[in-house]
Protein backbone atom coordinates (compact mmCIF):
# COMPACT_ATOMS: atom_id res chain seq x y z
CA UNK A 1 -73.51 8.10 22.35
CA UNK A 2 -74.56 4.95 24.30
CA UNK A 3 -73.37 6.24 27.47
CA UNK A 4 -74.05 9.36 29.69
CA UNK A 5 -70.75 10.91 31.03
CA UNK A 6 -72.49 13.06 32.94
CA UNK A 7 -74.65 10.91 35.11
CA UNK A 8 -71.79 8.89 35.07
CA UNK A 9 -69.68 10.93 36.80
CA UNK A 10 -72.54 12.41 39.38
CA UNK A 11 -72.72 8.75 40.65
CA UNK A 12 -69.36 8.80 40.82
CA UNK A 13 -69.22 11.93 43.19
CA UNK A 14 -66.65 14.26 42.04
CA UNK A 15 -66.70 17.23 44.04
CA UNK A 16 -65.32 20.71 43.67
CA UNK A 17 -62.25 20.08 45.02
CA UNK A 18 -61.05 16.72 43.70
CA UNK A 19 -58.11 16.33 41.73
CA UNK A 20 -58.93 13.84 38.98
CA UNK A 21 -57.23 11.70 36.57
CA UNK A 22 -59.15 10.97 32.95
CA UNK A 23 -56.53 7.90 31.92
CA UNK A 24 -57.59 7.76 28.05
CA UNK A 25 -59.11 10.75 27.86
CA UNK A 26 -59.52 10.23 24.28
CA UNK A 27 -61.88 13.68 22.71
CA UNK A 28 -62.00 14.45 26.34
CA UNK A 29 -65.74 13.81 26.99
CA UNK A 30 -65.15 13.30 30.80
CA UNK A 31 -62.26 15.93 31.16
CA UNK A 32 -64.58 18.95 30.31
CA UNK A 33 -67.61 17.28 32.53
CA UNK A 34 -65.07 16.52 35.40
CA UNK A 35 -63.68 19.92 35.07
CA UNK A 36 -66.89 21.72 35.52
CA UNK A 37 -67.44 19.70 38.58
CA UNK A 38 -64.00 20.12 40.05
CA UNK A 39 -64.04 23.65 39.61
CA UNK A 40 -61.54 23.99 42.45
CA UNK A 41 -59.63 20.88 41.48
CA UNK A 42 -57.44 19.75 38.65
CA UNK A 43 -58.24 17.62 35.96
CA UNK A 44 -55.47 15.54 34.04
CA UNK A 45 -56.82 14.37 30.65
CA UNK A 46 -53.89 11.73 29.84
CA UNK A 47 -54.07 10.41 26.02
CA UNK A 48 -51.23 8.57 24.10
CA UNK A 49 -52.79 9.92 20.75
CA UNK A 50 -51.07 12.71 20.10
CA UNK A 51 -53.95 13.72 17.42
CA UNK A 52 -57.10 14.05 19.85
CA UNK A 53 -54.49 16.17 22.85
CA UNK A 54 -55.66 19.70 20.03
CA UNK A 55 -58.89 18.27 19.88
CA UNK A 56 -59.35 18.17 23.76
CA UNK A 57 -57.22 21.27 24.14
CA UNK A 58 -59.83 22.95 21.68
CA UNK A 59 -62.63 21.56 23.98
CA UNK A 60 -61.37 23.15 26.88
CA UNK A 61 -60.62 26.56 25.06
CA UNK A 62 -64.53 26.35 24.08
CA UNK A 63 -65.57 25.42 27.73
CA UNK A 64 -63.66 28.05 29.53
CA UNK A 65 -62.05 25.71 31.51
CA UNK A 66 -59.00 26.73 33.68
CA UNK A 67 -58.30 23.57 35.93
CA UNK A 68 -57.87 21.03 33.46
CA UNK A 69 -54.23 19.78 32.00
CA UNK A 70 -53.70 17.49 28.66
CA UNK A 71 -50.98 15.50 29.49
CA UNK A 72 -49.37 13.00 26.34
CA UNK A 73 -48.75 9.91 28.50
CA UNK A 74 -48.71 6.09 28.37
CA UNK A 75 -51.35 4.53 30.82
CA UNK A 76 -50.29 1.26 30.88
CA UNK A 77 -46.75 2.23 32.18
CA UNK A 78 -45.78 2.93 35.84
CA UNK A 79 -45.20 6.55 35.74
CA UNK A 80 -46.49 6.60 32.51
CA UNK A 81 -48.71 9.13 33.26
CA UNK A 82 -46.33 11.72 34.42
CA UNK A 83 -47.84 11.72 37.75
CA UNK A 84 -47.16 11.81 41.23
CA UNK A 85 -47.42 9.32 43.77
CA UNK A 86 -50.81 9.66 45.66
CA UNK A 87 -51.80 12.79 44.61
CA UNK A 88 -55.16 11.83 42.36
CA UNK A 89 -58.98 11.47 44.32
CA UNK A 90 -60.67 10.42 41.25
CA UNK A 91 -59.59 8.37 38.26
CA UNK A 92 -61.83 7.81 35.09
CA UNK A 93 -61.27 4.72 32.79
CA UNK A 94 -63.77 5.44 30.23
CA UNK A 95 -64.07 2.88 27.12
CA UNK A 96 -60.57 2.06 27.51
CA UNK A 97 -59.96 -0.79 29.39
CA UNK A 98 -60.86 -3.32 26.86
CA UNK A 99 -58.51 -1.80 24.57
CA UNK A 100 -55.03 -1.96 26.37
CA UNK A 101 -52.59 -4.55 26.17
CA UNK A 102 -51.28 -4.17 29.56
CA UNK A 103 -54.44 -4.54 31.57
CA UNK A 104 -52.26 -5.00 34.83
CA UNK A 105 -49.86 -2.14 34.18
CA UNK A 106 -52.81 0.10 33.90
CA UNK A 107 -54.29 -1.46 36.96
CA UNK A 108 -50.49 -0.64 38.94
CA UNK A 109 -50.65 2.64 37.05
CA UNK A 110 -54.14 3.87 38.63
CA UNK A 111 -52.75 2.47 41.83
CA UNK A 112 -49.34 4.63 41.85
CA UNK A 113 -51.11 7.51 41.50
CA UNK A 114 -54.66 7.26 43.11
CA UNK A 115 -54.44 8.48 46.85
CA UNK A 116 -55.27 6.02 49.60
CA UNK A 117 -59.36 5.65 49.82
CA UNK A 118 -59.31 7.19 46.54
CA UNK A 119 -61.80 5.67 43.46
CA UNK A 120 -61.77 4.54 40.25
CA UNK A 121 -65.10 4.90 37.81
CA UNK A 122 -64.66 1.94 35.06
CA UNK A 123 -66.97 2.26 32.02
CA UNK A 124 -66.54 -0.01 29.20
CA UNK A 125 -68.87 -1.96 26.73
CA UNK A 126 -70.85 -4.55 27.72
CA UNK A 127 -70.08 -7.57 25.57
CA UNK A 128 -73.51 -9.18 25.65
CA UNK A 129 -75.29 -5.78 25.05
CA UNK A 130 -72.76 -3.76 22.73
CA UNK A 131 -73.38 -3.25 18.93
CA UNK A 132 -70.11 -2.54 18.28
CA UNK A 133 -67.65 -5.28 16.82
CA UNK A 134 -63.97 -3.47 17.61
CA UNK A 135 -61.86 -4.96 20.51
CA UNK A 136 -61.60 -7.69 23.47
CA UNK A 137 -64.88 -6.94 25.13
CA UNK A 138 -64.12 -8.44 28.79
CA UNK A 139 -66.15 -9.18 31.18
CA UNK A 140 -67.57 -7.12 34.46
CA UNK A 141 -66.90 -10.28 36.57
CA UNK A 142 -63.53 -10.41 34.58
CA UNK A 143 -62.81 -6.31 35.35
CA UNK A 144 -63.74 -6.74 38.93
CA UNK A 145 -60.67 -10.18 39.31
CA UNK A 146 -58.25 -8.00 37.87
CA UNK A 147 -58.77 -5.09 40.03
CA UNK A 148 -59.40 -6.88 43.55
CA UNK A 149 -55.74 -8.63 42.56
CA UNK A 150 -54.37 -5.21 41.91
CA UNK A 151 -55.80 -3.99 45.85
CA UNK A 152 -58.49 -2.73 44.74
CA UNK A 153 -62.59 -3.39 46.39
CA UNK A 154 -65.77 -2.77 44.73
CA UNK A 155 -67.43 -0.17 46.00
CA UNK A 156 -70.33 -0.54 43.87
CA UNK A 157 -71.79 -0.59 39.98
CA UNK A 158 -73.46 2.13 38.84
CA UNK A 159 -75.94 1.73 35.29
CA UNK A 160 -74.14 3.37 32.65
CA UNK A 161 -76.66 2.42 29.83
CA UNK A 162 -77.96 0.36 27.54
CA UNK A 163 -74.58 -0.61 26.01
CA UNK A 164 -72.17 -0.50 29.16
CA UNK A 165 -71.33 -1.17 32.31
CA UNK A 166 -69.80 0.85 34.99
CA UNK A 167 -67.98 0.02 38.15
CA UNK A 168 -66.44 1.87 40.91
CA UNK A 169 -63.17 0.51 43.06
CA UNK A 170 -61.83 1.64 46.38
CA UNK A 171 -58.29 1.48 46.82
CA UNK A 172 -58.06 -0.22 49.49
CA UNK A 173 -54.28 -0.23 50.54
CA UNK A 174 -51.84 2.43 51.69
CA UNK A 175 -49.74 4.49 49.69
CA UNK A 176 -47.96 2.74 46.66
């Protein structure tokens, strides 16, 4: 693995009581992490491919995780997610980004649901520094445009290794 989801998501301060949203939570790497550490919380892992929701149901299962819901849904779609409005401290956008075709309905998406103040984590590949040869790579200074138009701020980067970068938003705007 290049990155750490783990130290990701300590810099990211999830806390015990955080409900979180994993948008693409593809094998569910950060569900089970952010589950542990939102013991008191709720974790959505939301995946449109129907074949890893067993695998990260299976995950959970091994974990003994209570708080954490698999939820088939379409991130790039306003309500997509099958989500309330406002109801989300924490959303995760893991290795994903790059990969949708509707970067801005994602970007309203997170919005929708995230609560005022709340935060976004953003890892993805690092074009310059990646080894892998799948997808649009974009940019960090490209990431960061797209989510200051959506009313989003950056809060801050965080290292997420060799191979990626990470970035955390604020949303900076009243409800939806």
């Amino acid at each position: 693995m290049f990155t750490h989801p783990e130290n990701n998501l300590r810099a990211f301060g999830i806390h015990e009581n955080m409900i979180v949203a994993d948008l693409g939570a593809g094998t569910g790497f950060y569900s089970i992490i952010a589950g542990r550490m939102a013991q008191r919380g709720k974790v959505y892992a939301i995946e449109v491919q129907k074949d890893f929701l067993d695998t990260i149901k299976s995950k959970i299962r091994e974990a003994h995780l209570s708080n954490i819901e698999v939820i088939w849904g379409d991130i790039e779609k306003i309500g997509g997610t099958k989500l309330g409005e406002n109801v989300v401290d924490r959303v995760i956008v893991s290795n994903v980004f790059f990969q949708v075709e509707d970067k801005v309905g994602l970007i309203k998406e997170v919005k929708r649901i995230l609560k005022p103040g709340g935060k976004i984590l953003l890892i993805d590949h690092c074009p310059s520094r990646s080894q892998l040869s799948i997808g649009n790579f974009i940019s960090e200074e490209k990431v960061i445009e797209f989510f200051e138009l959506g009313g989003f701020s950056l809060e801050r980067k965080i290292d997420a290794g060799e191979h990626h970068y990470g970035i955390i938003f604020i949303n900076k705007s009243e409800k939806f």
